[in-house]
C-alpha atoms as a PDB file:
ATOM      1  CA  UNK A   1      44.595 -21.384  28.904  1.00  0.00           C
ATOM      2  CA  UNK A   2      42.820 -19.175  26.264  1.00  0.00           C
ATOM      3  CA  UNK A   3      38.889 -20.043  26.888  1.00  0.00           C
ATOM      4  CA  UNK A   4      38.403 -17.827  23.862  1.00  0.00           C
ATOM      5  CA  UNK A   5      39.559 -20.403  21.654  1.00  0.00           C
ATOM      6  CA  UNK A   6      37.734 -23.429  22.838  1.00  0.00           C
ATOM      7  CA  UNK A   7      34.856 -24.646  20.625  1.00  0.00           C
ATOM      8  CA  UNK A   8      32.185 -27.520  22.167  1.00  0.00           C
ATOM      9  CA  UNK A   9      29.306 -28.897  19.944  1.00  0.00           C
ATOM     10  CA  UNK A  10      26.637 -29.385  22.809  1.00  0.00           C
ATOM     11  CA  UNK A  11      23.126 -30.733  22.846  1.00  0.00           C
ATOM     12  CA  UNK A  12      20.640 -29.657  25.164  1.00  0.00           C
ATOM     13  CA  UNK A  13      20.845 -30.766  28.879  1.00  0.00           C
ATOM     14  CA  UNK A  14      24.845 -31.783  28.051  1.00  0.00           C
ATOM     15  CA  UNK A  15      26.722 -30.738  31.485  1.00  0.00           C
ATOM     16  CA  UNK A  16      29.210 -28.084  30.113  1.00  0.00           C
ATOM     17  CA  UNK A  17      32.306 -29.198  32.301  1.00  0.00           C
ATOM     18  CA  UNK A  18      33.979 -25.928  33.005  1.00  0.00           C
ATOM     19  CA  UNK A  19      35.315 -24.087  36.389  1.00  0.00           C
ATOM     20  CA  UNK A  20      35.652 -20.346  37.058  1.00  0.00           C
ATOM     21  CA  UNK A  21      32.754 -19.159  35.009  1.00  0.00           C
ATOM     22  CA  UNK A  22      29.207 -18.448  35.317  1.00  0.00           C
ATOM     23  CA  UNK A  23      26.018 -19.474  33.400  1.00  0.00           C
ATOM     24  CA  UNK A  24      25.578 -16.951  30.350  1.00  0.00           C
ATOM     25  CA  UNK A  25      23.050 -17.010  27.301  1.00  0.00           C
ATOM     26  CA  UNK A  26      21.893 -20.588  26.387  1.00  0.00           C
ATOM     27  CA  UNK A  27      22.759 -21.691  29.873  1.00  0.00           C
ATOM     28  CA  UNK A  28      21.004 -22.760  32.936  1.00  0.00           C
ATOM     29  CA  UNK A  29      22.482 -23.935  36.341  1.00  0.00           C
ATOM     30  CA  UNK A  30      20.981 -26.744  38.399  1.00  0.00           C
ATOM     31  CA  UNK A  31      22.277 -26.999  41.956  1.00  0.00           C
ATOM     32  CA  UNK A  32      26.127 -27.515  41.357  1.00  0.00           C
ATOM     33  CA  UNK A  33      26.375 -27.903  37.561  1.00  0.00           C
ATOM     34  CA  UNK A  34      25.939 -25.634  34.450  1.00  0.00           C
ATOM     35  CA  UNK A  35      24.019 -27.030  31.352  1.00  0.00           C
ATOM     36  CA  UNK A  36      23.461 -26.398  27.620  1.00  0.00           C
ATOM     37  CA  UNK A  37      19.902 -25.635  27.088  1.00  0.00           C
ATOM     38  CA  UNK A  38      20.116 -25.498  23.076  1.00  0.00           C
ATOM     39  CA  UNK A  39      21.960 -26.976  20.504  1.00  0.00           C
ATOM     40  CA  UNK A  40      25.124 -24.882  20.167  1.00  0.00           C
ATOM     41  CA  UNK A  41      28.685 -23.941  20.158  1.00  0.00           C
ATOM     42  CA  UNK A  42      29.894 -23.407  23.799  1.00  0.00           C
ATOM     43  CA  UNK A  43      31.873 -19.907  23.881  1.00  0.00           C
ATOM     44  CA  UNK A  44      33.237 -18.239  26.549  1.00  0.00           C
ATOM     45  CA  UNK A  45      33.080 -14.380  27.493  1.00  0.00           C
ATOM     46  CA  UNK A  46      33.839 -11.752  30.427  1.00  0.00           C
ATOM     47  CA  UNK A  47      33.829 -14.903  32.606  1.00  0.00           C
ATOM     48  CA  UNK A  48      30.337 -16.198  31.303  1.00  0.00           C
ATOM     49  CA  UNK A  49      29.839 -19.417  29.327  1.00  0.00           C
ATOM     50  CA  UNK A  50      27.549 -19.087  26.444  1.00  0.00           C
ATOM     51  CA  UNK A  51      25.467 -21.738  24.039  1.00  0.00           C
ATOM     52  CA  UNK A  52      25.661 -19.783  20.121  1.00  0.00           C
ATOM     53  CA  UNK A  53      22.944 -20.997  18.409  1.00  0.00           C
ATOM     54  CA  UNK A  54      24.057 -23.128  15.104  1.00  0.00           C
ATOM     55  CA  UNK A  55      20.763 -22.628  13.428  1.00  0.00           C
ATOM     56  CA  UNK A  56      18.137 -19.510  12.695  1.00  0.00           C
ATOM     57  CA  UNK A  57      15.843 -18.463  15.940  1.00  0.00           C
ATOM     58  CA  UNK A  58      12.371 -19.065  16.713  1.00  0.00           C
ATOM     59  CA  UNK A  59      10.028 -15.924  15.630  1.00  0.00           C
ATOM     60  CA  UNK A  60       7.288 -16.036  18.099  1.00  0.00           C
ATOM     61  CA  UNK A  61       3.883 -15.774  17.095  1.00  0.00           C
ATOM     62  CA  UNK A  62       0.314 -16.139  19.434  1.00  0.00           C
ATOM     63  CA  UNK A  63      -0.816 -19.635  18.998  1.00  0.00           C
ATOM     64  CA  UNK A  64       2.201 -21.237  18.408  1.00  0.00           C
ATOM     65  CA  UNK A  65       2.535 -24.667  20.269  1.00  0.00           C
ATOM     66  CA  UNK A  66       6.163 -25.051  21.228  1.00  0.00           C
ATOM     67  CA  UNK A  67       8.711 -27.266  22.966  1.00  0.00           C
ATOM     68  CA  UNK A  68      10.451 -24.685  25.832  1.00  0.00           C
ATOM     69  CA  UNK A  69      12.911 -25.501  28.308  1.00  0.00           C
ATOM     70  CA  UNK A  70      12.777 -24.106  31.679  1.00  0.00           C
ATOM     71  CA  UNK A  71      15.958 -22.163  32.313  1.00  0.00           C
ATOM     72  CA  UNK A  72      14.763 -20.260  35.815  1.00  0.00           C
ATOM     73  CA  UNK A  73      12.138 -20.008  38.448  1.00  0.00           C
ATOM     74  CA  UNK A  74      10.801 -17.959  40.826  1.00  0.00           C
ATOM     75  CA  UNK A  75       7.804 -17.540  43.524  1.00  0.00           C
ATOM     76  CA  UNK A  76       5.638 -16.661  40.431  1.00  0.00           C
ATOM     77  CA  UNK A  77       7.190 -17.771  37.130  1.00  0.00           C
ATOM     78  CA  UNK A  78       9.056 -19.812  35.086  1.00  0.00           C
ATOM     79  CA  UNK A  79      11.671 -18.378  32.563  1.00  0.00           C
ATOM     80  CA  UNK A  80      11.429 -20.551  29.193  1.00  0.00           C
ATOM     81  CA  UNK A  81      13.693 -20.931  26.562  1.00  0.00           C
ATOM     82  CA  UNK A  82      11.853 -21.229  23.662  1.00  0.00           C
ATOM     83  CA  UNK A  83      14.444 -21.276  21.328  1.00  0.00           C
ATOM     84  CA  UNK A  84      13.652 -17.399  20.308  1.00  0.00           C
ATOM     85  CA  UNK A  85      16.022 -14.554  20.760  1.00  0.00           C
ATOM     86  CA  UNK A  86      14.212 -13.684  24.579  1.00  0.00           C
ATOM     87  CA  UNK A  87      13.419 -16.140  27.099  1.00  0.00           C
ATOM     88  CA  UNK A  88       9.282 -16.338  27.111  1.00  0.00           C
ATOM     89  CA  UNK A  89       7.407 -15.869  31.249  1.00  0.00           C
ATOM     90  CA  UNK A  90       5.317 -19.144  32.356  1.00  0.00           C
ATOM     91  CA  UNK A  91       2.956 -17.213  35.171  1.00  0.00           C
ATOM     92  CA  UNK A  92       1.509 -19.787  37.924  1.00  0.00           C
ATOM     93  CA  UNK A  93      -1.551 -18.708  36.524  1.00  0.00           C
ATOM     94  CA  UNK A  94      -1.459 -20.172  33.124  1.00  0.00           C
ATOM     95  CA  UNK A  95      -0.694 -23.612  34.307  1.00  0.00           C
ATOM     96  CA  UNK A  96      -3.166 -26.631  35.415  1.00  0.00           C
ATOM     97  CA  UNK A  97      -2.228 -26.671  38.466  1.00  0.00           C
ATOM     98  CA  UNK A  98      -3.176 -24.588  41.965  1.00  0.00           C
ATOM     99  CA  UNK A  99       0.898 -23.372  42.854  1.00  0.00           C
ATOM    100  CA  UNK A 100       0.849 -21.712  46.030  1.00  0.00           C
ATOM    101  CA  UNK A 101       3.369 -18.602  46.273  1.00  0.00           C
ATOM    102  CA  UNK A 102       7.167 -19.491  46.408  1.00  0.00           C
ATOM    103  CA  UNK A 103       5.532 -23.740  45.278  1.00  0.00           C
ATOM    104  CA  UNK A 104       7.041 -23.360  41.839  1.00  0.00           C
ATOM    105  CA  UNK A 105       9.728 -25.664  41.817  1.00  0.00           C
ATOM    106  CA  UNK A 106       7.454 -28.350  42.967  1.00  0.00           C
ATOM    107  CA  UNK A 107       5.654 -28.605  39.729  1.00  0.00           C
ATOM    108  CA  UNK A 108       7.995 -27.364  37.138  1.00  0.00           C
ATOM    109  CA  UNK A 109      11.688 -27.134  37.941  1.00  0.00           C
ATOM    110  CA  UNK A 110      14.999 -25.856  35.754  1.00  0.00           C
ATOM    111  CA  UNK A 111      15.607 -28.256  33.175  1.00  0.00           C
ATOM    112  CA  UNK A 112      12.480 -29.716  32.431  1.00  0.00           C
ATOM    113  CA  UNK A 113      11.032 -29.919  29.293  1.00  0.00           C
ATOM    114  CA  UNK A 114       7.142 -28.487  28.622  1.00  0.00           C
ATOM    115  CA  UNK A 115       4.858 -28.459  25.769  1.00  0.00           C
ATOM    116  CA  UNK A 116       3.447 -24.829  25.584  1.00  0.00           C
ATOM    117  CA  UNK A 117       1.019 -22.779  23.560  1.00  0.00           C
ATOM    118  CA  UNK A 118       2.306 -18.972  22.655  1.00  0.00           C
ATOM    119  CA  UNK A 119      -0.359 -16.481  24.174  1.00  0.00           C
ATOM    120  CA  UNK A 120       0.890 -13.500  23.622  1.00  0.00           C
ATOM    121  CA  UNK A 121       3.642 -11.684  22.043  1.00  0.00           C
ATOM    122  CA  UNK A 122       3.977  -7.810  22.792  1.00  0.00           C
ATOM    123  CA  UNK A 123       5.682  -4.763  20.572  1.00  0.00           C
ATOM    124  CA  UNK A 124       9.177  -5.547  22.235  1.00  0.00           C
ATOM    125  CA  UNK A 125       8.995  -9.350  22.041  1.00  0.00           C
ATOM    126  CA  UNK A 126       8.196  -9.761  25.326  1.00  0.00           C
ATOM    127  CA  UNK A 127       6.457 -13.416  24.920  1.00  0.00           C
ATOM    128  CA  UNK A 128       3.880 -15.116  27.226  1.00  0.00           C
ATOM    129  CA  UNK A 129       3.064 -18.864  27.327  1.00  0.00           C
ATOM    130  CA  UNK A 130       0.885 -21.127  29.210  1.00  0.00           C
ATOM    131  CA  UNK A 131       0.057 -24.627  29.521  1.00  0.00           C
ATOM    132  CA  UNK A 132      -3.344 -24.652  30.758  1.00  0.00           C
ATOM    133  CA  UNK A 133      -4.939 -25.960  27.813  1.00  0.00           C
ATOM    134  CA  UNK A 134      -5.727 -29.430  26.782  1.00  0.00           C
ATOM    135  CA  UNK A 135      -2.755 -31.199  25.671  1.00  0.00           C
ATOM    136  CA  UNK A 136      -0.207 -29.124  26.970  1.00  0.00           C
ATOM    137  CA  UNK A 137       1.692 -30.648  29.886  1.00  0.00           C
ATOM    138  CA  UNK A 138       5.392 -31.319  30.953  1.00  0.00           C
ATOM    139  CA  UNK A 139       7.766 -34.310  28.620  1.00  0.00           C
ATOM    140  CA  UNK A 140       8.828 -36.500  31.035  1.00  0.00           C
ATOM    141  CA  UNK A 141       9.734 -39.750  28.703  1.00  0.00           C
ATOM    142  CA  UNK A 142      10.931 -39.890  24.983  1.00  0.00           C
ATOM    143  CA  UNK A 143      13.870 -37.251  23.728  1.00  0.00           C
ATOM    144  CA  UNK A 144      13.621 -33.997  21.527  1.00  0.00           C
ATOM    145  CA  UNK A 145      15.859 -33.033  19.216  1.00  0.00           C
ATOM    146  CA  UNK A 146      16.106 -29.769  17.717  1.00  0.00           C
ATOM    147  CA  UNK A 147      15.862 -28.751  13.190  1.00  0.00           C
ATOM    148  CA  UNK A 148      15.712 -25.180  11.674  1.00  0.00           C
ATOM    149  CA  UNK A 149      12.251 -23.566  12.632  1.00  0.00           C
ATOM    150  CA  UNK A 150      12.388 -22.974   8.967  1.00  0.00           C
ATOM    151  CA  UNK A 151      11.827 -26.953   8.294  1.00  0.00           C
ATOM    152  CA  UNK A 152       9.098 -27.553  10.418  1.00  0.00           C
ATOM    153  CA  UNK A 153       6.475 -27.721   7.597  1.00  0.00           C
ATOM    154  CA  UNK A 154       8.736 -30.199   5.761  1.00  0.00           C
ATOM    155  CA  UNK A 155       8.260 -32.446   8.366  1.00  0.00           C
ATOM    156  CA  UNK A 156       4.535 -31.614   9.119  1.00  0.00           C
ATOM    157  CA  UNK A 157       3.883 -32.425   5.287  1.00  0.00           C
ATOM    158  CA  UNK A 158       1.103 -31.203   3.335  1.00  0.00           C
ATOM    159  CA  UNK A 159      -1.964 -32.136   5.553  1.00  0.00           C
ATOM    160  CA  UNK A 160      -0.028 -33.683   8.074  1.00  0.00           C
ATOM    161  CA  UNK A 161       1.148 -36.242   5.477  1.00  0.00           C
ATOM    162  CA  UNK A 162       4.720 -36.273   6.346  1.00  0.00           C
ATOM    163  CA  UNK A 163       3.856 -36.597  10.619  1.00  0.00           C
ATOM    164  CA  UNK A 164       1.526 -38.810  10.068  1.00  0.00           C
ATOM    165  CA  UNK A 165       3.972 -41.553   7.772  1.00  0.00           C
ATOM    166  CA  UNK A 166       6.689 -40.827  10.627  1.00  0.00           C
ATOM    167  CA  UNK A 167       3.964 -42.087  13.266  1.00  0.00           C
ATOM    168  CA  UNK A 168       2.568 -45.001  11.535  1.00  0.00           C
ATOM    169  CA  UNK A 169       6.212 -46.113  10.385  1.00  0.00           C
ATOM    170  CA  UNK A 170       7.659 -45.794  14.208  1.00  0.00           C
ATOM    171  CA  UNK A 171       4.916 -46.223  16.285  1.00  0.00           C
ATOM    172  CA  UNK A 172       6.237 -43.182  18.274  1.00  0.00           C
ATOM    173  CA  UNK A 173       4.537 -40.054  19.571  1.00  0.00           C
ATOM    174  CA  UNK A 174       5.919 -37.210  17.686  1.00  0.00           C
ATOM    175  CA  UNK A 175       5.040 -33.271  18.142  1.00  0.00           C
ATOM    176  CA  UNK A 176       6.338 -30.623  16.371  1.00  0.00           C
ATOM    177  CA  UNK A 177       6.973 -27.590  18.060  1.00  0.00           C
ATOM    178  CA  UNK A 178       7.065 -24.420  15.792  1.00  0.00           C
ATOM    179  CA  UNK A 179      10.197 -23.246  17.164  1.00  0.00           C
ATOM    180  CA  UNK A 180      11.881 -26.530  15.414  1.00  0.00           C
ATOM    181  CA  UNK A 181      11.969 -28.414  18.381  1.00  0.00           C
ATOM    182  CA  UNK A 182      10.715 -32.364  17.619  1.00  0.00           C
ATOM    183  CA  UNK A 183       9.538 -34.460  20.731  1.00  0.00           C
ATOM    184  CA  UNK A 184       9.885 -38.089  19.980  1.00  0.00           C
ATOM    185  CA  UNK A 185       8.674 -40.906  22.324  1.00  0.00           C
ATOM    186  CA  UNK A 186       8.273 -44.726  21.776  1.00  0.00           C
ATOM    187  CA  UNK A 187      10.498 -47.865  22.070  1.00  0.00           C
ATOM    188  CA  UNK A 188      14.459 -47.548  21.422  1.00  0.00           C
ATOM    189  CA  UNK A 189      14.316 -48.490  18.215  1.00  0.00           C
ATOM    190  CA  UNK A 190      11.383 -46.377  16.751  1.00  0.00           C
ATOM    191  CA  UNK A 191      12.521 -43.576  17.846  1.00  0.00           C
ATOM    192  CA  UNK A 192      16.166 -44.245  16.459  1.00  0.00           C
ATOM    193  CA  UNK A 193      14.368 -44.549  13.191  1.00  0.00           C
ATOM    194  CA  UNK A 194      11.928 -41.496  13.534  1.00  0.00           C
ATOM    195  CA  UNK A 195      15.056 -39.229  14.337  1.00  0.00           C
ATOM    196  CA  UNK A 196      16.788 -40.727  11.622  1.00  0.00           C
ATOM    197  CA  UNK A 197      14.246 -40.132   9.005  1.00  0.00           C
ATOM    198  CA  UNK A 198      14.295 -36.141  10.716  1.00  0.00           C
ATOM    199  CA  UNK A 199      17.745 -35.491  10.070  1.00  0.00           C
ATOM    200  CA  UNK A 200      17.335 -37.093   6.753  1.00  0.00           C
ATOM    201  CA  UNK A 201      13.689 -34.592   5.907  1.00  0.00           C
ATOM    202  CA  UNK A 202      16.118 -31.660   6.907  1.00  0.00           C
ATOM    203  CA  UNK A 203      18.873 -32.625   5.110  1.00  0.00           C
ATOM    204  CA  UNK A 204      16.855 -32.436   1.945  1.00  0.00           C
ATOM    205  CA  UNK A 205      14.375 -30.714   2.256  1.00  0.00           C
ATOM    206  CA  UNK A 206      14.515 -29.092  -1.168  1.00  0.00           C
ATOM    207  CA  UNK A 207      14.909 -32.539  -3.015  1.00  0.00           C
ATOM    208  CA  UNK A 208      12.045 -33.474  -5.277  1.00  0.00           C
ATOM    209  CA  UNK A 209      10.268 -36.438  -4.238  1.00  0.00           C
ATOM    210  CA  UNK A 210      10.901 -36.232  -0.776  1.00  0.00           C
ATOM    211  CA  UNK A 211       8.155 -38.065   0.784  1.00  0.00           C
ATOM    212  CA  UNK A 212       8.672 -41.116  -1.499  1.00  0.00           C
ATOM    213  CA  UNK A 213      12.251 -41.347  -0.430  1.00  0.00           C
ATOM    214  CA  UNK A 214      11.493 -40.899   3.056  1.00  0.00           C
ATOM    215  CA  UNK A 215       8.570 -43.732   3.028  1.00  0.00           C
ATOM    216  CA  UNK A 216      11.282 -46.134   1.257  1.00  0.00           C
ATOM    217  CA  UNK A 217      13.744 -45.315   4.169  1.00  0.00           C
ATOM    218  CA  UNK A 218      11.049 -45.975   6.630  1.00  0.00           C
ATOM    219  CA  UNK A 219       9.590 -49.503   4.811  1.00  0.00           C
ATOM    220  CA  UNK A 220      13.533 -50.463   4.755  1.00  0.00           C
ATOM    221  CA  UNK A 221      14.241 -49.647   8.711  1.00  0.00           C
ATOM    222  CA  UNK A 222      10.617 -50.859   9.548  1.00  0.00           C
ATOM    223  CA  UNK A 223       9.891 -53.481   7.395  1.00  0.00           C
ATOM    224  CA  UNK A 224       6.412 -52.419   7.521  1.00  0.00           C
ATOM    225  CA  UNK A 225       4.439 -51.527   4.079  1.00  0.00           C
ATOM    226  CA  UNK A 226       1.366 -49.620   4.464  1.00  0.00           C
ATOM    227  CA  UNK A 227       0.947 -50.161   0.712  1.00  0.00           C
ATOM    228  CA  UNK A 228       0.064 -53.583   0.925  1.00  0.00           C
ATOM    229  CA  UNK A 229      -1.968 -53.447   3.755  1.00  0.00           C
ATOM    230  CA  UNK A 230      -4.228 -51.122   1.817  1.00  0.00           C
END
């Protein structure tokens, strides 16, 4: 069988169902199993399994606030994928917590998904993160999806305009990460809606009149209109 040759849409946190190889780029392993930890094309290579990006990378900058996921630990740190061409270093530190040496996988452990500010970015792109700062914690409910970092202030809006219709609309808890990663939590249905009306701001995000055809998508899905209740 030529691995070469086999192509695999994945999300993140999809179990990539393979034997014989080893967790490469876009990869992390959790006890027994190997998992996507971006949105990619699963590739194979020298015996490694890979994740290729489908869209542009993250370009790191200090005070970002970002979606990572944790891809490796050790007595000290946590290695982050934040969705940038180098994993970004999550010292015990920078965190809210007290970790005792070699405690790290008690608080944060492979796989998990954090909320994270950018602190510092060196000449090599070396980046640091931490997540001692108000608001900043781990995602344990909702789901995140990923767009192109390029699209984030599409769905932002002007002002927060476009966020802010999304929330009222859905009554979910959306954050945008710079790095084009969405976190979307509320009931089933809300956030079926809020994703929908994601893929739908990145799908057009050149089109003129964008936010009105996004707040007729919502008032149609919904059935709310803010309009009249003004």
């Amino acid at each position: 069988m030529n691995k070469e040759k086999k192509r695999e849409l994945l999300l993140p946190g999809d179990i990539i169902e393979e034997e014989d190889c080893r967790p490469g780029r876009g990869t992390y392993k959790k006890e027994r199993n190997i998992y996507a930890s971006k949105l990619g094309v699963k590739t194979f290579r020298s015996g490694y399994v890979n994740i290729a990006a489908q869209r542009g990378r993250y370009d790191p900058n200090r005070g970002d606030k970002v979606i990572g996921t944790v891809t490796d630990l050790n007595p000290s740190i946590w290695m982050v994928d934040i969705n940038a061409a180098f994993s970004a270093i999550l010292h015990v530190n920078d965190v809210p917590w007290r970790v005792e040496f070699g405690d790290t996988i008690s608080y944060i452990d492979v796989g998990d998904a954090i909320l994270v500010k950018i602190s510092n970015v060196d000449e090599l792109k070396k980046v640091q993160i931490r997540m001692d700062e108000e608001g900043l914690r781990k995602l344990n409910s909702g789901q995140i999806i990923e767009i192109a970092p390029s699209q984030v202030p599409r769905v932002i809006g002007r002002k927060g305009s476009m966020i802010t219709m999304l929330k009222n609309y859905t009554g979910c808890r959306i954050f945008v990460g710079q790095n084009g990663r969405i976190w979307i939590d509320g009931d089933l249905e809300g956030q079926y809606i809020a994703v929908k009306a994601v893929q739908m701001i990145e799908e057009k995000a050149q089109a003129v009149g964008l936010t009105d055809a996004v707040k007729e998508f919502l008032k149609n899905e919904t059935g709310k209109d803010f309009d009249q209740e003004e």
